[in-house]
N, C-alpha and C. Protein backbone atom coordinates (compact mmCIF):
# COMPACT_ATOMS: atom_id res chain seq x y z
N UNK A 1 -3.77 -30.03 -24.74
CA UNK A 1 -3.14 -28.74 -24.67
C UNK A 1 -1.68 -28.86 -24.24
N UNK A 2 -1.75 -29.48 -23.10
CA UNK A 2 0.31 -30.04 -22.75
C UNK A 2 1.00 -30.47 -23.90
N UNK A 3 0.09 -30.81 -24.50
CA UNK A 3 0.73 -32.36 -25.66
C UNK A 3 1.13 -30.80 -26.51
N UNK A 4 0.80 -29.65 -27.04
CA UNK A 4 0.48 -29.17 -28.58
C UNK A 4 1.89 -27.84 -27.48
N UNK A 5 1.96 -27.78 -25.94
CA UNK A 5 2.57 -26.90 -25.99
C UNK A 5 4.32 -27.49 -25.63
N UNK A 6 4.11 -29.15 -25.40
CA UNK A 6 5.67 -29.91 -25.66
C UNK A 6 6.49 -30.14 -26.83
N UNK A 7 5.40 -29.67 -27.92
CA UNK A 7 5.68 -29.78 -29.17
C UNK A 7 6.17 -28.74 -29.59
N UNK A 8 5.63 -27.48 -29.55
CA UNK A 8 6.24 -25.95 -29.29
C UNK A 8 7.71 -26.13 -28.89
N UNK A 9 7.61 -26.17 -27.36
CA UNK A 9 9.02 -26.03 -26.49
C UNK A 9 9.48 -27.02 -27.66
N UNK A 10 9.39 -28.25 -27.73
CA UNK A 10 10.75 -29.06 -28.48
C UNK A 10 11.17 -28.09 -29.76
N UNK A 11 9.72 -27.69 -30.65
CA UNK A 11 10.53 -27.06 -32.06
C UNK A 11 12.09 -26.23 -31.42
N UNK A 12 11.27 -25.07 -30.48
CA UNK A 12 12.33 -24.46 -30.18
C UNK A 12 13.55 -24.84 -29.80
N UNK A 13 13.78 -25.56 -28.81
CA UNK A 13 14.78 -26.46 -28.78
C UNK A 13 15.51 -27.02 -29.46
N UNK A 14 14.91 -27.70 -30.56
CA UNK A 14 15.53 -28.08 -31.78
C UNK A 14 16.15 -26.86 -32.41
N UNK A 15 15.29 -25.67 -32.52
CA UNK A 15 15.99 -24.89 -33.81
C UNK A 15 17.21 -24.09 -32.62
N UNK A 16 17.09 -23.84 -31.40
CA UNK A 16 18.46 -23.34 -31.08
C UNK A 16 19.55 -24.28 -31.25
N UNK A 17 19.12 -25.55 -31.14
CA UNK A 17 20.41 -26.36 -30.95
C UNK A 17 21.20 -26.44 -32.63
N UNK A 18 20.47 -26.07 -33.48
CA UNK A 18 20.69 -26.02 -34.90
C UNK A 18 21.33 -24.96 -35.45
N UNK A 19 20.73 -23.92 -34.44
CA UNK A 19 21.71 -22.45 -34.44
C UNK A 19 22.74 -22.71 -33.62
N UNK A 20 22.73 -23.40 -32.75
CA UNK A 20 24.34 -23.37 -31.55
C UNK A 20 25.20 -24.03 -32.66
N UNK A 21 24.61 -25.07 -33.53
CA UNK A 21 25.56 -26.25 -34.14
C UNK A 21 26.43 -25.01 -35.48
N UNK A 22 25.13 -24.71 -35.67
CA UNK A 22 25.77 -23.82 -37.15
C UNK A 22 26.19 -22.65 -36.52
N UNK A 23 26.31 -22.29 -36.22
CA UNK A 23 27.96 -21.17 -34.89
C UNK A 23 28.77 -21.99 -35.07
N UNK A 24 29.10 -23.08 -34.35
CA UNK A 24 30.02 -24.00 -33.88
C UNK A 24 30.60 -24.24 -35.26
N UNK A 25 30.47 -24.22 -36.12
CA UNK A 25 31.13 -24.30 -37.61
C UNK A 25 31.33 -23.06 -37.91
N UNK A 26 31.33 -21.96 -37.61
CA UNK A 26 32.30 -20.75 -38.35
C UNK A 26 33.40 -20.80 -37.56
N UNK A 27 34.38 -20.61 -38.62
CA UNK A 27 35.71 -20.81 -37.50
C UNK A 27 36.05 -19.67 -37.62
N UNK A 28 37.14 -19.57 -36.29
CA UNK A 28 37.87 -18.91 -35.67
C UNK A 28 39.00 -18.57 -36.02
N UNK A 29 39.56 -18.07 -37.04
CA UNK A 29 40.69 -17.79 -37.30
C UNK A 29 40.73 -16.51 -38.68
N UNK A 30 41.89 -17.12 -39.37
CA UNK A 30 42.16 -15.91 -40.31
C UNK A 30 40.91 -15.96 -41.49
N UNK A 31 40.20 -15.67 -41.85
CA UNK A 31 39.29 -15.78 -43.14
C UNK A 31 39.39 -14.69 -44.48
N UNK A 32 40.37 -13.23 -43.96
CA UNK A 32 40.08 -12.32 -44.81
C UNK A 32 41.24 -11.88 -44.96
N UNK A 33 42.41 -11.08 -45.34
CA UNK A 33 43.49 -10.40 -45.16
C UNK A 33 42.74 -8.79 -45.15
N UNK A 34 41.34 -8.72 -45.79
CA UNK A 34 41.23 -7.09 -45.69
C UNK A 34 41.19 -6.30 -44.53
N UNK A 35 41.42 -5.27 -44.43
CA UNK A 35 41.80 -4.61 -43.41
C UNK A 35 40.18 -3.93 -42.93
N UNK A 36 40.52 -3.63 -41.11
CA UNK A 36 38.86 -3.31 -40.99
C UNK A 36 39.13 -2.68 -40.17
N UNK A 37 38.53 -1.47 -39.26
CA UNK A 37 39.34 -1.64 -37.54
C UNK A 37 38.82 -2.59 -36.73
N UNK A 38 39.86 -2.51 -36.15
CA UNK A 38 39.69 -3.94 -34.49
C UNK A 38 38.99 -3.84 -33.82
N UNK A 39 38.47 -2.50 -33.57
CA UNK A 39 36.97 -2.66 -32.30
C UNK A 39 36.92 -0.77 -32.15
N UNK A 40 35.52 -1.24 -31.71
CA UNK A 40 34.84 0.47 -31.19
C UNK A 40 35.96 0.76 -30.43
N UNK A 41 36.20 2.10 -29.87
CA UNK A 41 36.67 3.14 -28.71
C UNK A 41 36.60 2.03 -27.18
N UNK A 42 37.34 2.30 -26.52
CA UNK A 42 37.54 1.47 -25.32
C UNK A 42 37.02 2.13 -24.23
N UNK A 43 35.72 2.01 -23.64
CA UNK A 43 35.10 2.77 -23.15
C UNK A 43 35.79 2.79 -21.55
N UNK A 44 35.55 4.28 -20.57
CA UNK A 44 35.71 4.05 -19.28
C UNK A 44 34.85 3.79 -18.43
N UNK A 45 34.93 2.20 -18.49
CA UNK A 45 33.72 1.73 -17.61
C UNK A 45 34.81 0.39 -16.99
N UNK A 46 34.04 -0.24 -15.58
CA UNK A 46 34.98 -1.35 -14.96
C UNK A 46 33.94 -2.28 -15.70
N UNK A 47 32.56 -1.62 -16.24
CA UNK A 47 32.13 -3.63 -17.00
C UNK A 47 31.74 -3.55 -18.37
N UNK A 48 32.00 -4.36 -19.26
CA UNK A 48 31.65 -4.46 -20.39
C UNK A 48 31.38 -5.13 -21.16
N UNK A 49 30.57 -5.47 -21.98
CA UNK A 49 30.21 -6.61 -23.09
C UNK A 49 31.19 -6.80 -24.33
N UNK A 50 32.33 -7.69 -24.30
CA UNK A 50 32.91 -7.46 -25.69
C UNK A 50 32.54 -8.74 -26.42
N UNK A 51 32.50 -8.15 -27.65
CA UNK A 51 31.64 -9.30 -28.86
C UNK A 51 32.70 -9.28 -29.60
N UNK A 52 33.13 -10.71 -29.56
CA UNK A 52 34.26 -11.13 -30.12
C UNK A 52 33.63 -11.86 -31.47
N UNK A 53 34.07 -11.18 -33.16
CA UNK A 53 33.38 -11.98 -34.34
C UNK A 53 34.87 -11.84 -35.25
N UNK A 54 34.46 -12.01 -36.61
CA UNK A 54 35.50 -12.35 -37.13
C UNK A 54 34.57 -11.88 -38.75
N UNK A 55 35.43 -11.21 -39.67
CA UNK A 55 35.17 -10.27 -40.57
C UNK A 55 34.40 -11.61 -41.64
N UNK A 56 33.05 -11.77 -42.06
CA UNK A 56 32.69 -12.35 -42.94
C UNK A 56 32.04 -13.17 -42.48
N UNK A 57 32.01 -13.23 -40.98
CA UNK A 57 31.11 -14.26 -40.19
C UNK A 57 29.29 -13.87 -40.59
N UNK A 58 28.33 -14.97 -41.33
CA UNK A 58 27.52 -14.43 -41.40
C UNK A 58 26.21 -14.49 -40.20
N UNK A 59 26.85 -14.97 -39.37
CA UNK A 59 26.14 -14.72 -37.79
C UNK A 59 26.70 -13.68 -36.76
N UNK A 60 27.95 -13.33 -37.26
CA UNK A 60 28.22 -11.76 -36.61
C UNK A 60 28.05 -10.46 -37.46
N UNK A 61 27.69 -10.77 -38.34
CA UNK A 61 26.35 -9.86 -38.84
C UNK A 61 25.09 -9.61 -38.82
N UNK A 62 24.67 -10.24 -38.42
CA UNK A 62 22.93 -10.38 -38.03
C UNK A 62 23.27 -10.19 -36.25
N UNK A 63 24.27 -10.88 -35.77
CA UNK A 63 24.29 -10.37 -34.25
C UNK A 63 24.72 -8.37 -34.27
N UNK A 64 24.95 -7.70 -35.50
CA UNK A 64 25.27 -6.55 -35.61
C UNK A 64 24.23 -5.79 -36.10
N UNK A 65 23.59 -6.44 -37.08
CA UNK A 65 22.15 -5.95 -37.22
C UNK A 65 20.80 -6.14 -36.29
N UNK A 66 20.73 -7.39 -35.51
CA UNK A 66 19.51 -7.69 -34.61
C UNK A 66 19.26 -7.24 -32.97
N UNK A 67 20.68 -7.12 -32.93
CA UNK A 67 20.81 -7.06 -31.53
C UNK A 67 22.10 -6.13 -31.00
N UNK A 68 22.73 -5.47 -31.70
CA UNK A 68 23.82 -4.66 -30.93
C UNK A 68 22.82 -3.57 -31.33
N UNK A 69 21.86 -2.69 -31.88
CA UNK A 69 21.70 -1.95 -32.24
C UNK A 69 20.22 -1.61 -31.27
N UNK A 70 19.86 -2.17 -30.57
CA UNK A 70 18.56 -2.67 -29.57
C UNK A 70 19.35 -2.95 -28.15
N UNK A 71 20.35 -3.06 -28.28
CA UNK A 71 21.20 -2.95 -27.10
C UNK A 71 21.96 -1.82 -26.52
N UNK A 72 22.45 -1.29 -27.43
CA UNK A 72 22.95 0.02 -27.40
C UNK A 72 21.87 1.25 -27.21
N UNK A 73 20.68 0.91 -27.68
CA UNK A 73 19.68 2.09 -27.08
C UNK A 73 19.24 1.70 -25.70
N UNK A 74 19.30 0.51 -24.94
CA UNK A 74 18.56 0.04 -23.50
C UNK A 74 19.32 0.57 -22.83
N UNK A 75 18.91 1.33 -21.29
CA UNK A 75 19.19 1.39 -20.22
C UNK A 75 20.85 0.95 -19.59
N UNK A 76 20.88 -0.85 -19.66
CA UNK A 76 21.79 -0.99 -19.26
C UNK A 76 22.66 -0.93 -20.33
N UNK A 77 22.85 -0.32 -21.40
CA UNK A 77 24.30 -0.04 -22.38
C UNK A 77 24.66 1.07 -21.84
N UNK A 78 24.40 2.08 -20.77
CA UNK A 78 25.15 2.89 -20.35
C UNK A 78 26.50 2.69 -18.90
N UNK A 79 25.52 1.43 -18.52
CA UNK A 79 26.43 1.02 -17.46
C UNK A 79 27.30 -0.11 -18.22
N UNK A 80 26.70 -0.90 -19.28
CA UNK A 80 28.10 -1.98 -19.45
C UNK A 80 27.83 -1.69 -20.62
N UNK A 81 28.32 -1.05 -21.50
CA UNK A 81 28.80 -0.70 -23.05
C UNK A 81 29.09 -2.13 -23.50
N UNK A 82 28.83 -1.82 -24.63
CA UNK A 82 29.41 -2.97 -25.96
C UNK A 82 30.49 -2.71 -26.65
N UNK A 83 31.06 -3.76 -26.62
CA UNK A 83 32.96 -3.57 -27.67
C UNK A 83 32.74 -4.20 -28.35
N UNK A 84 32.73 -4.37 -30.08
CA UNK A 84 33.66 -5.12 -31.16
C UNK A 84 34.95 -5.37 -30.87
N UNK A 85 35.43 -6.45 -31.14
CA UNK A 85 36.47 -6.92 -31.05
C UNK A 85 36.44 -8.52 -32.49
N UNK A 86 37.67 -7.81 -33.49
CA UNK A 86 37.39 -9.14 -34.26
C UNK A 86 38.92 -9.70 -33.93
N UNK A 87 38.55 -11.09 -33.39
CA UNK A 87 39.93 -11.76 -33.41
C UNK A 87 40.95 -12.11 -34.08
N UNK A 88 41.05 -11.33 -35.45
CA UNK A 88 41.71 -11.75 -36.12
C UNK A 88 42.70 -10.38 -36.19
N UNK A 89 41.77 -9.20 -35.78
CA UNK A 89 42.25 -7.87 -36.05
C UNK A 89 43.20 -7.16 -34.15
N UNK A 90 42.31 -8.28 -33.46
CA UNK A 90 43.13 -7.95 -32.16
C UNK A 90 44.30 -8.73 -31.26
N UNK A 91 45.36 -8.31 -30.46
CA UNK A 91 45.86 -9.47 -29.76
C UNK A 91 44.66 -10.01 -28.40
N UNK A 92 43.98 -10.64 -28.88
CA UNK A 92 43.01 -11.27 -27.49
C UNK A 92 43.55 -11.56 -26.52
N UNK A 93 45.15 -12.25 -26.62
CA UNK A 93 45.95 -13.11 -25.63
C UNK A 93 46.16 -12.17 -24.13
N UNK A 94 45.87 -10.99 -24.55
CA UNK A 94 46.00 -10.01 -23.54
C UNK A 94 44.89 -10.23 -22.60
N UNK A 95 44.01 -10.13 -23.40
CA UNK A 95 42.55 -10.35 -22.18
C UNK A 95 42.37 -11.49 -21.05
N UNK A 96 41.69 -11.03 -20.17
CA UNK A 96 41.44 -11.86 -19.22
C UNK A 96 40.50 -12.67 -19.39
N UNK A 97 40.34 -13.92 -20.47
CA UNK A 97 39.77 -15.11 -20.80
C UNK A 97 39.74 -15.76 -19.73
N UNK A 98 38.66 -16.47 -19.54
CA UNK A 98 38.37 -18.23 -18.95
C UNK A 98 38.34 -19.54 -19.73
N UNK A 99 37.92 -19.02 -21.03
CA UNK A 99 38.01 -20.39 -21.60
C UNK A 99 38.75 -19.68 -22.85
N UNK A 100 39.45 -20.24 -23.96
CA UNK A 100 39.23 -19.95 -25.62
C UNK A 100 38.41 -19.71 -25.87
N UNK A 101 38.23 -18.86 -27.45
CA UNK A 101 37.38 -18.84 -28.04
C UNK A 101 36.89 -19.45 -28.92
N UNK A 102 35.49 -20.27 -28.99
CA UNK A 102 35.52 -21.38 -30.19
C UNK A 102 34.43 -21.27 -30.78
N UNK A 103 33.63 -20.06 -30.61
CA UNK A 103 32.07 -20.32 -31.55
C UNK A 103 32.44 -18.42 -31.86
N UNK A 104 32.03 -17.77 -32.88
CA UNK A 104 31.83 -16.41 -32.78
C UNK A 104 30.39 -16.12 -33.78
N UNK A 105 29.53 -15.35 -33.33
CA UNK A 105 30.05 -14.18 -32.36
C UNK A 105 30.11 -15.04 -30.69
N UNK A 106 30.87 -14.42 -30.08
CA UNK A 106 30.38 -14.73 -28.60
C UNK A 106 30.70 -13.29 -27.35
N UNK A 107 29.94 -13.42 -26.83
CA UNK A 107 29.43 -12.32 -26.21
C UNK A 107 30.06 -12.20 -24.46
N UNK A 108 30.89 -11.74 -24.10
CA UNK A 108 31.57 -11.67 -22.81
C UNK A 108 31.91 -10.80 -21.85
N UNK A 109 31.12 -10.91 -20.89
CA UNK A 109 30.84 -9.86 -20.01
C UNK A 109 32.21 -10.04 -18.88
N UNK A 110 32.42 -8.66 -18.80
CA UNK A 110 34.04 -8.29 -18.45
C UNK A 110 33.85 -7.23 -17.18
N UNK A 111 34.19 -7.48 -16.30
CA UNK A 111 33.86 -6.60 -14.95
C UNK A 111 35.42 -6.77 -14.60
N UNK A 112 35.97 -5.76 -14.51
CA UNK A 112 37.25 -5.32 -13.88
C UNK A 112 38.60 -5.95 -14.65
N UNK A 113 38.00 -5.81 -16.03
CA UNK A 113 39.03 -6.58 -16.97
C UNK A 113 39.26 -8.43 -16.46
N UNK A 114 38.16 -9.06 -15.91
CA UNK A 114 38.25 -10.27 -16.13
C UNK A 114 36.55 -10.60 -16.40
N UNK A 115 36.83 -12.19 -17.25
CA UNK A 115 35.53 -12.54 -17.94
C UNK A 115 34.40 -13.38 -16.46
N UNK A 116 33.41 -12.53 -16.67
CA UNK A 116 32.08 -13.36 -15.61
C UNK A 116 31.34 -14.17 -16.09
N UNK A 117 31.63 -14.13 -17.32
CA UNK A 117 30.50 -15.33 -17.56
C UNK A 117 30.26 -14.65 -19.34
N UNK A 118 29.89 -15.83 -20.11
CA UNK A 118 30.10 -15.45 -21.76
C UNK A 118 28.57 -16.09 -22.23
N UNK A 119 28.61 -15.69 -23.84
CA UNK A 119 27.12 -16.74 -24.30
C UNK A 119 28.07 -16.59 -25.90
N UNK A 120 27.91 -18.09 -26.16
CA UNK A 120 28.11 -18.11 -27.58
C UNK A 120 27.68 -18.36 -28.57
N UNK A 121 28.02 -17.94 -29.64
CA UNK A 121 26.97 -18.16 -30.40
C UNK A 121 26.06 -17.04 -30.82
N UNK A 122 25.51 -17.12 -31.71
CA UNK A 122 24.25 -15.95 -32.23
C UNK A 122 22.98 -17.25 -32.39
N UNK A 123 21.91 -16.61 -31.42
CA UNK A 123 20.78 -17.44 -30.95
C UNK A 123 19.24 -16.02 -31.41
N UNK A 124 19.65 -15.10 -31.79
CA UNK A 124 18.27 -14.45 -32.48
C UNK A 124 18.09 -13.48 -30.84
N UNK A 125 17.76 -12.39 -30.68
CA UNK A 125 17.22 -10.80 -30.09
C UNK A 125 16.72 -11.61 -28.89
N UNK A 126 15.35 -12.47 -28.70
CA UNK A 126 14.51 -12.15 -27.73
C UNK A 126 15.62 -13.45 -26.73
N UNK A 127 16.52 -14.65 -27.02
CA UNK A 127 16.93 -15.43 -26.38
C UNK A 127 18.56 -14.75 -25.42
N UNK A 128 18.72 -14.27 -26.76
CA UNK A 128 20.01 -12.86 -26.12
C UNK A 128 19.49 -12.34 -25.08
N UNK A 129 18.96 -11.83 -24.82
CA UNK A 129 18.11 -10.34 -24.20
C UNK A 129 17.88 -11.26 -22.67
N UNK A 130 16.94 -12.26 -22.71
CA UNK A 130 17.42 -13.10 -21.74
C UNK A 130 18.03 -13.54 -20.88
N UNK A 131 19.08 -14.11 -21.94
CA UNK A 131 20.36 -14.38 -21.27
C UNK A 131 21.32 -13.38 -20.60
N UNK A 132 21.14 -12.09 -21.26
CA UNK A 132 21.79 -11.00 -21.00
C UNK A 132 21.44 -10.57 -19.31
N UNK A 133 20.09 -10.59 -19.72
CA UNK A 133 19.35 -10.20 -17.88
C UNK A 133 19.64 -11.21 -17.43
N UNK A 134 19.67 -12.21 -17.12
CA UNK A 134 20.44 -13.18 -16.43
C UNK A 134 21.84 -13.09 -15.84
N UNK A 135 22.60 -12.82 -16.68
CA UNK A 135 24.01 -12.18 -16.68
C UNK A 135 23.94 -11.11 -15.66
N UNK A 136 23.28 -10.28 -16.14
CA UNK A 136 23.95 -8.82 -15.01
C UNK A 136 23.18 -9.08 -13.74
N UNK A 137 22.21 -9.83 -13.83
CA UNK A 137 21.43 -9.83 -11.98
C UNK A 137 22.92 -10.65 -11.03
N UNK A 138 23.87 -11.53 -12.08
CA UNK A 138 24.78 -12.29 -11.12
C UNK A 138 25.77 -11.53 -10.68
């Protein structure tokens, strides 16, 4: 039974690290000249989730279909709202970053206009959701 449930945990393991890898290859930069807007309404709140993607990314589309839309109906989207933000359409340089940005979508939780802590990558609803509660208990 250990043996059939190490085998489990590894698949999984394997297939996030396959999803982190294939993130890690959409790049970050210009991909489209078409025009889109730059992000939702700028909400008045001191914390917020901004999801930084990039127009044609096909993992910040499924992070727009799987999970902003299941997020935005929970509880805590009233206290820390969700922002679009595509980097190509905004000046980011303004924001209060900790690191660059190098995988999108990536997801960055912003308390008093500086970053607490980020997740990158699009990893599928139930591993988000997770990580997310993780995030706000800190």
């Amino acid at each position: 039974m250990r043996s059939r449930a190490r085998q489990v945990m590894s698949r999984r393991n394997a297939a996030k690290a396959l999803l982190l890898a294939l993130a890690a290859s959409v790049p970050v930069g210009p991909v489209c000249s078409a025009q889109r807007p730059a992000s939702d309404p700028v909400p008045d709140q001191n914390a917020e989730l901004l999801v930084f993607e990039v127009q044609g990314c096909a993992y910040c589309r499924l992070f727009r279909r799987d999970i902003a839309p299941a997020y935005r109906r929970s509880p805590r989207a009233r206290d820390v709202p969700m922002r679009f933000i595509d980097v190509n359409q905004a000046d980011i340089s303004k924001l209060k970053l900790a690191a660059p940005l190098q995988v999108v979508p990536t997801v960055v939780l912003m308390v008093g206009g500086r970053e607490i802590e980020r997740i990158s990558g699009y990893m599928g609803p139930e591993p988000f959701f997770h990580m997310i509660s993780s995030l706000m208990r800190r």
